[in-house]
N, C-alpha and C. Protein backbone atom coordinates (compact mmCIF):
# COMPACT_ATOMS: atom_id res chain seq x y z
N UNK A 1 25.10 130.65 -1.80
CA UNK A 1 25.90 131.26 -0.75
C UNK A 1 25.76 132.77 -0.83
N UNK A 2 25.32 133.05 0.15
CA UNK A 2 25.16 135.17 0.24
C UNK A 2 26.76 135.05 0.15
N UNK A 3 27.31 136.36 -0.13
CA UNK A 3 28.63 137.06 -0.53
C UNK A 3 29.23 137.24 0.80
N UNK A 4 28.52 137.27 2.47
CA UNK A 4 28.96 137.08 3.07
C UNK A 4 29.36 136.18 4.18
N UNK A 5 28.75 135.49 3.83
CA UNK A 5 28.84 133.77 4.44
C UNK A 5 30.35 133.21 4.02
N UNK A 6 30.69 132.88 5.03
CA UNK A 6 31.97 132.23 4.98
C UNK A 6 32.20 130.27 4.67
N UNK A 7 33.02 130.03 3.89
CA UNK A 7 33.03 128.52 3.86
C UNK A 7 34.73 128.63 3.55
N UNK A 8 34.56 127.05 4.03
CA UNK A 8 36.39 127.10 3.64
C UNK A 8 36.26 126.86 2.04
N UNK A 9 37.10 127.21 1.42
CA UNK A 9 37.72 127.43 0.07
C UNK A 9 38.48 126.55 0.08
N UNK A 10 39.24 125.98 -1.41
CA UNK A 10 40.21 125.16 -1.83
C UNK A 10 41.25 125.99 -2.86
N UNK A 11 42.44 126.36 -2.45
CA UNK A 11 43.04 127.13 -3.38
C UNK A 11 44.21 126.50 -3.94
N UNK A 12 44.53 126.52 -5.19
CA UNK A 12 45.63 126.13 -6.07
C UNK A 12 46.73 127.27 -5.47
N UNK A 13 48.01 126.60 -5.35
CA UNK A 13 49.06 127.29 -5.21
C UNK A 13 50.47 127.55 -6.36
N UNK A 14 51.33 128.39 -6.41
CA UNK A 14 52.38 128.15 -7.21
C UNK A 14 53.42 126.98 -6.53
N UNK A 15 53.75 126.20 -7.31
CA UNK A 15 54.46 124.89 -6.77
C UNK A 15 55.56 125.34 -5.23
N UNK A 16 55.63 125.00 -4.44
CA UNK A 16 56.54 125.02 -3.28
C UNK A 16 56.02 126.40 -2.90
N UNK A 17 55.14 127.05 -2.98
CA UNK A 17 54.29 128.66 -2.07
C UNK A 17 53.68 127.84 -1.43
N UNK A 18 53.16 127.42 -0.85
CA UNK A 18 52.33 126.81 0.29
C UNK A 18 52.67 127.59 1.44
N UNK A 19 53.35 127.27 2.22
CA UNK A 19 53.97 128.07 3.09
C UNK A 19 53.48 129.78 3.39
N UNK A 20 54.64 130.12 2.45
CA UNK A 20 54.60 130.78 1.97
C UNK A 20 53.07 131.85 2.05
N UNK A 21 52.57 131.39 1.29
CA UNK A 21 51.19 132.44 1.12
C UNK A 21 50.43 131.98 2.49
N UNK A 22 50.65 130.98 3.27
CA UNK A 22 49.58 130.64 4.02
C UNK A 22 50.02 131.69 5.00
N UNK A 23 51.39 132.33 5.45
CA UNK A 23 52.02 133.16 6.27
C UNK A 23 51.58 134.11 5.87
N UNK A 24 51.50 135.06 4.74
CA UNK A 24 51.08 136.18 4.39
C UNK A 24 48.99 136.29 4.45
N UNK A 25 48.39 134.88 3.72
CA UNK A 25 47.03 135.75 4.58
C UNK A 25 46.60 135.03 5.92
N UNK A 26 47.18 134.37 6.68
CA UNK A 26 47.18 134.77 7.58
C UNK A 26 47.45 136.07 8.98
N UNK A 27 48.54 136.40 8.25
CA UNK A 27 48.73 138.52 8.61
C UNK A 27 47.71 139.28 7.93
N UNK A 28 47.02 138.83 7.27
CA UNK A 28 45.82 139.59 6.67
C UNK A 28 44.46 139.04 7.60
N UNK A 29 44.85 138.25 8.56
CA UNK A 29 43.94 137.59 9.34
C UNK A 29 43.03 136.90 9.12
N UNK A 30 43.08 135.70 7.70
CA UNK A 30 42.41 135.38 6.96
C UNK A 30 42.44 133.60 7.70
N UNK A 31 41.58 133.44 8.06
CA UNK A 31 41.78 131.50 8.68
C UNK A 31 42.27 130.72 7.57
N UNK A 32 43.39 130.43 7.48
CA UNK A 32 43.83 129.18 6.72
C UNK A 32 44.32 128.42 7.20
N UNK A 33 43.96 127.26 6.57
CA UNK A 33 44.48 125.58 6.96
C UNK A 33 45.46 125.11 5.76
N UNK A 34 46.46 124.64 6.52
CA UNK A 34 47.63 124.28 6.07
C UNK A 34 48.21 122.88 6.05
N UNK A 35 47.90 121.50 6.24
CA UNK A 35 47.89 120.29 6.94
C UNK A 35 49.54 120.37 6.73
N UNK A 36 50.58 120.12 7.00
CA UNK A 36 51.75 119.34 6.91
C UNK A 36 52.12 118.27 7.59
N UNK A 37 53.38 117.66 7.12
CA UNK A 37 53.77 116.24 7.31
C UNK A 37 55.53 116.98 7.67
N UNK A 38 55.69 116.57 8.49
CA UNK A 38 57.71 116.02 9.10
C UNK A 38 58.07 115.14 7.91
N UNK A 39 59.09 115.19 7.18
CA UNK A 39 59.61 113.94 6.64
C UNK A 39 61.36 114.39 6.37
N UNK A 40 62.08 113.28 6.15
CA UNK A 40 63.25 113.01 6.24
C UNK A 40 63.61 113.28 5.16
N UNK A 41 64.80 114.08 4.73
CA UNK A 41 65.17 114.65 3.43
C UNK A 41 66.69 114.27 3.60
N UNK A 42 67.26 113.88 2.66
CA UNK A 42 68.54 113.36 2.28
C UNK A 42 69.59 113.96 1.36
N UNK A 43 70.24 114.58 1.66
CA UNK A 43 71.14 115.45 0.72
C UNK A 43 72.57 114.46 0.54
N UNK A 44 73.50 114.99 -0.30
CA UNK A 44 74.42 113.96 0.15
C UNK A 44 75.46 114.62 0.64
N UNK A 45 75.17 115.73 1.68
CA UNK A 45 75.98 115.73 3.16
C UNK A 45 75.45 115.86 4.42
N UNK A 46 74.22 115.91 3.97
CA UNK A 46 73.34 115.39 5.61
C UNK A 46 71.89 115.32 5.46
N UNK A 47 71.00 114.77 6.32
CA UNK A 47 69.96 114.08 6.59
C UNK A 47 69.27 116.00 7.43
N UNK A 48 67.86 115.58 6.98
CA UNK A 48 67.13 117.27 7.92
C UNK A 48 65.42 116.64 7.71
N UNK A 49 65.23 116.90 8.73
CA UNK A 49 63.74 116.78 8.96
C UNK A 49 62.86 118.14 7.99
N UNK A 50 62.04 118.25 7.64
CA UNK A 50 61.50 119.27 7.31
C UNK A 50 60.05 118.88 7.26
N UNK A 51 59.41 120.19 7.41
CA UNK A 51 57.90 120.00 7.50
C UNK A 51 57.35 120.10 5.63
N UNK A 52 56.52 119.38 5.09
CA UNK A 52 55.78 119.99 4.16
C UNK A 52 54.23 120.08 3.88
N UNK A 53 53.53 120.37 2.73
CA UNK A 53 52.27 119.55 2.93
C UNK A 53 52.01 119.14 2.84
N UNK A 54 51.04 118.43 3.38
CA UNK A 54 50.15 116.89 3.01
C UNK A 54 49.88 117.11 1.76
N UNK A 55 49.33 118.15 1.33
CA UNK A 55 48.69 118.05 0.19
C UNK A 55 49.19 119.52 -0.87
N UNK A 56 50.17 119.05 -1.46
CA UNK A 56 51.01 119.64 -2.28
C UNK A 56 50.34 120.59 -3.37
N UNK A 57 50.67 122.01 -3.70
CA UNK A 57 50.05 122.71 -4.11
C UNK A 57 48.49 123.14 -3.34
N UNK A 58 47.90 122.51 -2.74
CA UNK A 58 46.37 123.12 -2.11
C UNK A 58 46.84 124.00 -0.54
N UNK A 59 45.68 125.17 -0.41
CA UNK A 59 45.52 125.67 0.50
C UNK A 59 43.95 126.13 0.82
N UNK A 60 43.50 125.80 2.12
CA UNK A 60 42.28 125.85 2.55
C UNK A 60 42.06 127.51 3.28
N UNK A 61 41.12 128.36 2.82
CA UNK A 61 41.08 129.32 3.38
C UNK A 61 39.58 129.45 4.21
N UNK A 62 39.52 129.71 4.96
CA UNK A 62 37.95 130.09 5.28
C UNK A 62 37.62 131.70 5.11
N UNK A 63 36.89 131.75 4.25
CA UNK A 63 36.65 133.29 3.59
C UNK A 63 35.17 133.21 3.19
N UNK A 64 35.11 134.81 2.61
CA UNK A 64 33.67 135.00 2.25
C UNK A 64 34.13 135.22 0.35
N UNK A 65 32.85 135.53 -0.29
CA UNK A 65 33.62 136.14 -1.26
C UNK A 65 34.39 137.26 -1.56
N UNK A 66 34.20 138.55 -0.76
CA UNK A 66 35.22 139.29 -1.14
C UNK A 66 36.66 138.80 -0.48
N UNK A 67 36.51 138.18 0.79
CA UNK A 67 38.05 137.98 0.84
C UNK A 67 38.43 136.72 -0.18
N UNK A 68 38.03 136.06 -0.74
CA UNK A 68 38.20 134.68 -2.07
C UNK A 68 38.77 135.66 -2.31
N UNK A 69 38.70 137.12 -3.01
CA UNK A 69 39.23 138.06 -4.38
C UNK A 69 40.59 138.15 -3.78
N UNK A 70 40.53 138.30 -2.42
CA UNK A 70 41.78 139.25 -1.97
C UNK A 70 42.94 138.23 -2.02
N UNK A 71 42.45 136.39 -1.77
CA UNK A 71 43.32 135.74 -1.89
C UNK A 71 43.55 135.21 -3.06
N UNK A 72 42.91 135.65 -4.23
CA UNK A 72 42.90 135.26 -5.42
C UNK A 72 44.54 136.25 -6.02
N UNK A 73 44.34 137.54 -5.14
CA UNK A 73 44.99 138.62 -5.68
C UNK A 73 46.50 138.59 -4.78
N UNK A 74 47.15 137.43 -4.39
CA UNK A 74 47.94 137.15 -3.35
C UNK A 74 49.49 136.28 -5.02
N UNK A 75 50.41 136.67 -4.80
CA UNK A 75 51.50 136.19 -5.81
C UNK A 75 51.20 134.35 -5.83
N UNK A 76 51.46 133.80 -5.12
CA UNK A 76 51.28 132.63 -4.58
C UNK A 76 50.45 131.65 -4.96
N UNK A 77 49.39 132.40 -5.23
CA UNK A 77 47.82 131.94 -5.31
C UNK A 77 47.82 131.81 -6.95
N UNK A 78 47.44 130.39 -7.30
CA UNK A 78 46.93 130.13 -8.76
C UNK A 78 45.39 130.41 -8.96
N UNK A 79 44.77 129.87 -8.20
CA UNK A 79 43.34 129.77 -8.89
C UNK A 79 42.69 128.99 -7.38
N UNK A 80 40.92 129.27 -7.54
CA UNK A 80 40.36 128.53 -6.59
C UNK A 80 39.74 127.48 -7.73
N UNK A 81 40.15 126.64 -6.52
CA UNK A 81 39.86 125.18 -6.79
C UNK A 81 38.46 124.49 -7.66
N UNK A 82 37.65 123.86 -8.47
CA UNK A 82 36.99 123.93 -8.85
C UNK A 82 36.24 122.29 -9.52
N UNK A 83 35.16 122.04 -9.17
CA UNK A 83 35.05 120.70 -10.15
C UNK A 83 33.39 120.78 -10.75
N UNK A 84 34.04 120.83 -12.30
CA UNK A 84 32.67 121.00 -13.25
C UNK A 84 31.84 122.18 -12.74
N UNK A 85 33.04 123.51 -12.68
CA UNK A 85 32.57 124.78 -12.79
C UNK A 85 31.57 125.22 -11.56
N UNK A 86 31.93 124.24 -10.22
CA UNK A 86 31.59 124.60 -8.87
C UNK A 86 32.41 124.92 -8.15
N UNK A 87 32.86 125.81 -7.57
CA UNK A 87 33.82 126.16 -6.65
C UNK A 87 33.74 125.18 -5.52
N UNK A 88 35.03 124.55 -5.12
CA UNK A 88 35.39 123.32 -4.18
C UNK A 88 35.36 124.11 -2.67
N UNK A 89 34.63 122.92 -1.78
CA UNK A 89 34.06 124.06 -0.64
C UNK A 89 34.54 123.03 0.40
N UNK A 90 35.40 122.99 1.45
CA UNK A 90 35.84 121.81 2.29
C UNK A 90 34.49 122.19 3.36
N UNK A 91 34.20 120.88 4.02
CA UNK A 91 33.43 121.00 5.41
C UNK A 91 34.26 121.23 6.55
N UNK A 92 33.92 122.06 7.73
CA UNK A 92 33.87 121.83 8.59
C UNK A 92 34.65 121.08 9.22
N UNK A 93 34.37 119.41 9.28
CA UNK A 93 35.00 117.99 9.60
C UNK A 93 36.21 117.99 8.90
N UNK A 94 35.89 118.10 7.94
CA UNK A 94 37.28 117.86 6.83
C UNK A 94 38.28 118.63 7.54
N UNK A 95 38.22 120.15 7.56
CA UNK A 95 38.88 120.87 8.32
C UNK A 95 39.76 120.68 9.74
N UNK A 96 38.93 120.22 10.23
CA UNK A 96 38.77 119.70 12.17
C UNK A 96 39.68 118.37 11.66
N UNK A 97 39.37 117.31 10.87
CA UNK A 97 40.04 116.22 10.94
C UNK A 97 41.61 116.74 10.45
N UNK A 98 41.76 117.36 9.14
CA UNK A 98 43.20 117.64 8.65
C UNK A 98 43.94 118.55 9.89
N UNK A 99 43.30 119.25 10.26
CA UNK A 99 44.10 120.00 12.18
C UNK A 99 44.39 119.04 12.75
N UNK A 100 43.51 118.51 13.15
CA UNK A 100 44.06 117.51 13.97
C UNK A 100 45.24 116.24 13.15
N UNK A 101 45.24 116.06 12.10
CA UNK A 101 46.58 115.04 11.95
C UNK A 101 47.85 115.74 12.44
N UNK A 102 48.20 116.92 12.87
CA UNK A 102 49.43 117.40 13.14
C UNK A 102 49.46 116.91 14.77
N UNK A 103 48.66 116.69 15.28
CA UNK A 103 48.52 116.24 16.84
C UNK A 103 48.90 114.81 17.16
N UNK A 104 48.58 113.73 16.00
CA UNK A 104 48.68 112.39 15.84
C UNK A 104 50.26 112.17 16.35
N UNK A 105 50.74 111.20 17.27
CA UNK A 105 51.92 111.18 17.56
C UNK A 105 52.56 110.75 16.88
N UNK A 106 54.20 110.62 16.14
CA UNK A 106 54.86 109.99 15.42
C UNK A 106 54.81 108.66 15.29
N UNK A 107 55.08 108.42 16.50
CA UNK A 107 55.46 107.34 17.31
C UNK A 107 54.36 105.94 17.17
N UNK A 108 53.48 106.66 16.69
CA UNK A 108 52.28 105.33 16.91
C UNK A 108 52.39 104.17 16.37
N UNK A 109 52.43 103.14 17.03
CA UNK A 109 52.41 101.53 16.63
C UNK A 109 51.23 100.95 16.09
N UNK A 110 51.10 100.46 15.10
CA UNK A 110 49.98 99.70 14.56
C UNK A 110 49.59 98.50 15.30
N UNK A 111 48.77 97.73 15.76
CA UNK A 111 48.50 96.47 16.08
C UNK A 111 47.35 95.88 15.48
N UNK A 112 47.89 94.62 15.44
CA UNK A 112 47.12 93.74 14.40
C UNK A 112 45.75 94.01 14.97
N UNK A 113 44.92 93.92 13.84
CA UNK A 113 43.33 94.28 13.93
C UNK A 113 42.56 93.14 13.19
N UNK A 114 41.84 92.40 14.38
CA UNK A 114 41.30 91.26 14.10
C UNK A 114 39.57 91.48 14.03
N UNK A 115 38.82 92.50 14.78
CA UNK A 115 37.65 92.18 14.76
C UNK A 115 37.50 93.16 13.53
N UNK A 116 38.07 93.79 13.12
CA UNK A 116 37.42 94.63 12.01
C UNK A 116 37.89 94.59 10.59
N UNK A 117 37.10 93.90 9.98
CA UNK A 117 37.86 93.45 8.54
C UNK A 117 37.88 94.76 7.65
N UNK A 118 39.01 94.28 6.31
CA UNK A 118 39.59 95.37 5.69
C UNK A 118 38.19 95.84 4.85
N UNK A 119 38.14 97.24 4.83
CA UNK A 119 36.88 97.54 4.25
C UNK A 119 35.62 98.26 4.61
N UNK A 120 35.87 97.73 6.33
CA UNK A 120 34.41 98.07 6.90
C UNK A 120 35.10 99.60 7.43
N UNK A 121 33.82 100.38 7.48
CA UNK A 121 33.93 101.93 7.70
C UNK A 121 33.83 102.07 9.11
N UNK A 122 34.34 102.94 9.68
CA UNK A 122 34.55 103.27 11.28
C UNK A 122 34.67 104.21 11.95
N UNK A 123 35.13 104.87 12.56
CA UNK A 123 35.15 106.09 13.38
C UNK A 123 35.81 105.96 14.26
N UNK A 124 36.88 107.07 14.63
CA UNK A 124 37.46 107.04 15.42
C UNK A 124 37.22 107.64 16.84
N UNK A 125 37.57 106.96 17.89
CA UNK A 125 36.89 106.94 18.86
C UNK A 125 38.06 107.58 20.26
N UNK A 126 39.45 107.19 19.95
CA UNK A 126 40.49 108.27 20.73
C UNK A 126 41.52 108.49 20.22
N UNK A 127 42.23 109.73 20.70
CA UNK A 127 43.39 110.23 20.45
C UNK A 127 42.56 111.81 19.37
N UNK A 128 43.98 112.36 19.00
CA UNK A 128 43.56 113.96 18.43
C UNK A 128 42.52 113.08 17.12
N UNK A 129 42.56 112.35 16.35
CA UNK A 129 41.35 112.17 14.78
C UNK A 129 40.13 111.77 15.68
N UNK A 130 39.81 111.97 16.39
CA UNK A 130 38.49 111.09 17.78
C UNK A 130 37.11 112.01 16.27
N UNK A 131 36.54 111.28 15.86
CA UNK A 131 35.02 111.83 15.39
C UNK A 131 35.83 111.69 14.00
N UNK A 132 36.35 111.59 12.94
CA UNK A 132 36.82 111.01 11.82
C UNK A 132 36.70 110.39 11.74
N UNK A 133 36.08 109.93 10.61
CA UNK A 133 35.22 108.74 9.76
C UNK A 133 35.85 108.20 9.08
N UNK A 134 36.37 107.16 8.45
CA UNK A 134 37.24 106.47 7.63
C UNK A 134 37.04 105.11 7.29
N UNK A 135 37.90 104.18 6.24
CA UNK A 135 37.52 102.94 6.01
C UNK A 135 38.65 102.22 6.53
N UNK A 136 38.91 100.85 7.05
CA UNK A 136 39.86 99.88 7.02
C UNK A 136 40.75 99.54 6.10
N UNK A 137 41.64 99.53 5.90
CA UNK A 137 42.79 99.41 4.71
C UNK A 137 43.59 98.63 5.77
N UNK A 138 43.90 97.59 5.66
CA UNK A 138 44.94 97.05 6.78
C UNK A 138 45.41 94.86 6.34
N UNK A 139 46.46 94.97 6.82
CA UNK A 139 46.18 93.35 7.13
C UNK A 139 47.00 92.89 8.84
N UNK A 140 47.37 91.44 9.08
CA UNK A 140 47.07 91.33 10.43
C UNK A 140 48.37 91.94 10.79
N UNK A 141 49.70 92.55 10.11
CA UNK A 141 50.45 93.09 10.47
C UNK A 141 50.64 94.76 10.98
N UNK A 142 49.97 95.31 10.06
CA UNK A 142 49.42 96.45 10.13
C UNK A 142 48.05 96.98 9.81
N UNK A 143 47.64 98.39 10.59
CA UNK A 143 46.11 98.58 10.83
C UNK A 143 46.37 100.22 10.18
N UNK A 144 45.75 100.41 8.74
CA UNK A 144 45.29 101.80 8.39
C UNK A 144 44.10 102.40 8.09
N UNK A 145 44.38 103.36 8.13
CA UNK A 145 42.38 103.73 8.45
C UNK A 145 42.81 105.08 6.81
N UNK A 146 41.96 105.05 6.08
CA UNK A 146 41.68 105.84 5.35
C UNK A 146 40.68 106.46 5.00
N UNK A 147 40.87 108.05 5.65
CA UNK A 147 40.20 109.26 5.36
C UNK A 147 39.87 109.99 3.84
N UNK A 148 38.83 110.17 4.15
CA UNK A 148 38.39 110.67 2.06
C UNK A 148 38.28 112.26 2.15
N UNK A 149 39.12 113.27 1.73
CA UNK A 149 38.88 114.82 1.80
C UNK A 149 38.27 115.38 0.46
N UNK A 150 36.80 115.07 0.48
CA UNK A 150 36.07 115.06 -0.41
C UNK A 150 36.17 116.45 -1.34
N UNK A 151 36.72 117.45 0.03
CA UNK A 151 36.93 118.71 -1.65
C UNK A 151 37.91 118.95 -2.20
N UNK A 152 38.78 118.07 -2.33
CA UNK A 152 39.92 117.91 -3.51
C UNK A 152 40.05 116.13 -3.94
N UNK A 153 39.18 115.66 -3.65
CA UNK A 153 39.14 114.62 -4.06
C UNK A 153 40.35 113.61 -4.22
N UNK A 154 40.48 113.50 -3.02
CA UNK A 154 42.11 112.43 -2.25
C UNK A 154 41.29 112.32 -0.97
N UNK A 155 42.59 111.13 -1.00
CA UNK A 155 42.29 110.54 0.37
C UNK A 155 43.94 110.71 0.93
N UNK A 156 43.26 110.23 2.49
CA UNK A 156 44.51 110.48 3.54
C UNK A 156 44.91 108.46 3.51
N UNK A 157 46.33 108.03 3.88
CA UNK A 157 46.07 106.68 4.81
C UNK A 157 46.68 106.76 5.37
N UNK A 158 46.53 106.67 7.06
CA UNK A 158 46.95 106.68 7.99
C UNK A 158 47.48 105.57 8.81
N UNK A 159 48.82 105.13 9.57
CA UNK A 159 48.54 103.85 10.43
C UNK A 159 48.07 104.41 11.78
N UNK A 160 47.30 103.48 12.09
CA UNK A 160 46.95 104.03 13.35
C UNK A 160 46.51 102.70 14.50
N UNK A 161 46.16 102.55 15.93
CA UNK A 161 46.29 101.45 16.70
C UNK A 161 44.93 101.47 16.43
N UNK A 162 44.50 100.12 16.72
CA UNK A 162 43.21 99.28 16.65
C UNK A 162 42.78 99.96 17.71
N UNK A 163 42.88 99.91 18.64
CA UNK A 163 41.68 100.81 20.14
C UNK A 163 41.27 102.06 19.49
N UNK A 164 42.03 102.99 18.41
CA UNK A 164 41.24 104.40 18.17
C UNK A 164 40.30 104.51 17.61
N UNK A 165 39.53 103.11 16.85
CA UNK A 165 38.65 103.09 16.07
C UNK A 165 37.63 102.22 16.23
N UNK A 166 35.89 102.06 16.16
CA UNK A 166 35.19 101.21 16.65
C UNK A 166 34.51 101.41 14.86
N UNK A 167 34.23 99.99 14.91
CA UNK A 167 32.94 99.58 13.55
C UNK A 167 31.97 100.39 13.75
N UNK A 168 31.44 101.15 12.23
CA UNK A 168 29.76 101.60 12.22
C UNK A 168 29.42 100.81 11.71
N UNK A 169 28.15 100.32 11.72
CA UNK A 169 27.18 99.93 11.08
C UNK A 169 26.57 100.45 10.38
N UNK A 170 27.03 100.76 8.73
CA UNK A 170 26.64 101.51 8.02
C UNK A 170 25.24 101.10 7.42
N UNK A 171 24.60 100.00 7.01
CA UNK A 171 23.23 99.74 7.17
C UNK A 171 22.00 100.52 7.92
N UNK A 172 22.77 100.52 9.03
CA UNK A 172 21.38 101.51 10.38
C UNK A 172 22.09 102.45 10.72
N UNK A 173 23.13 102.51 10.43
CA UNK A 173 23.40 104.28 11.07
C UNK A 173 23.76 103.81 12.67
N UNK A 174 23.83 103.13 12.75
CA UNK A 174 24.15 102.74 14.51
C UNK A 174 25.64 102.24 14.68
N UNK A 175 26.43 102.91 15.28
CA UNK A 175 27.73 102.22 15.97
C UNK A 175 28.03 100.92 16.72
């Protein structure tokens, strides 16, 4: 990678900074990706929606190397991400797919999924994940599709309706 070529980054955060730092380099005008999730929090005098992240402690920056330093040099910021002394580099897709889960409607109903058995790999074909690649995880009650975010090494599982997704044929490369 030249020093000025940009890739998204994987950054370690201080526990519950997520937020947090993603607000500050972004005012530094720095592209970061943030995925969060809505979920239901329970106190015992009332119920509150709150947003958090999908992926607890990580933040995705798209930088070059000198801006890596600048977000290295941010309170917030633990360390960039790393496996067997390679700096963790998200694609592109990865990117485009985790944006887009904030678009996915709440609301979505699963329906039983009969032509595509649990296992086989697929692609999604409508709604905001449309071009996300994933495997079948499901039985005839419910249909989940699970996404692999190869530069932190997790996966997503999602429910999602049988029409958003068509079989590849991973053998030939043909849909």
């Amino acid at each position: 990678m030249t020093p000025s070529a940009r890739v998204w980054r994987v950054f370690y955060t201080r526990p519950r900074n997520e937020k947090k730092v993603a607000e500050r380099l972004s005012a530094r005008g720095i592209d970061v990706c943030l995925p969060l999730r809505t979920v239901l929090r329970q106190w015992s005098d009332r119920k509150k929606k709150v947003q958090e992240p999908l992926f607890p402690g990580y933040l995705f920056a798209h930088v070059d190397e000198r801006e890596r330093m600048t977000v290295l040099q941010d309170d917030g910021v633990v360390t960039t991400v790393s496996f067997g002394g390679t700096l963790a580099e998200a694609r592109q897709d990865e990117i485009d797919t985790l944006r887009a889960l904030e678009s996915v409607p709440k609301s979505v109903e699963a329906r039983a999924l009969d032509a595509v058995p649990a296992g086989a790999e697929v692609i999604v074909t409508n709604g905001p994940l449309k071009g996300a690649r994933g495997t079948v995880d499901g039985s005839p009650k419910a249909f989940y599709l699970s996404i692999a975010v190869d530069s932190i090494r997790q996966a997503l599982r999602l429910e999602v309706p049988a029409d958003w997704v068509m079989r590849t044929d991973a053998g030939s490369g043909r849909t």
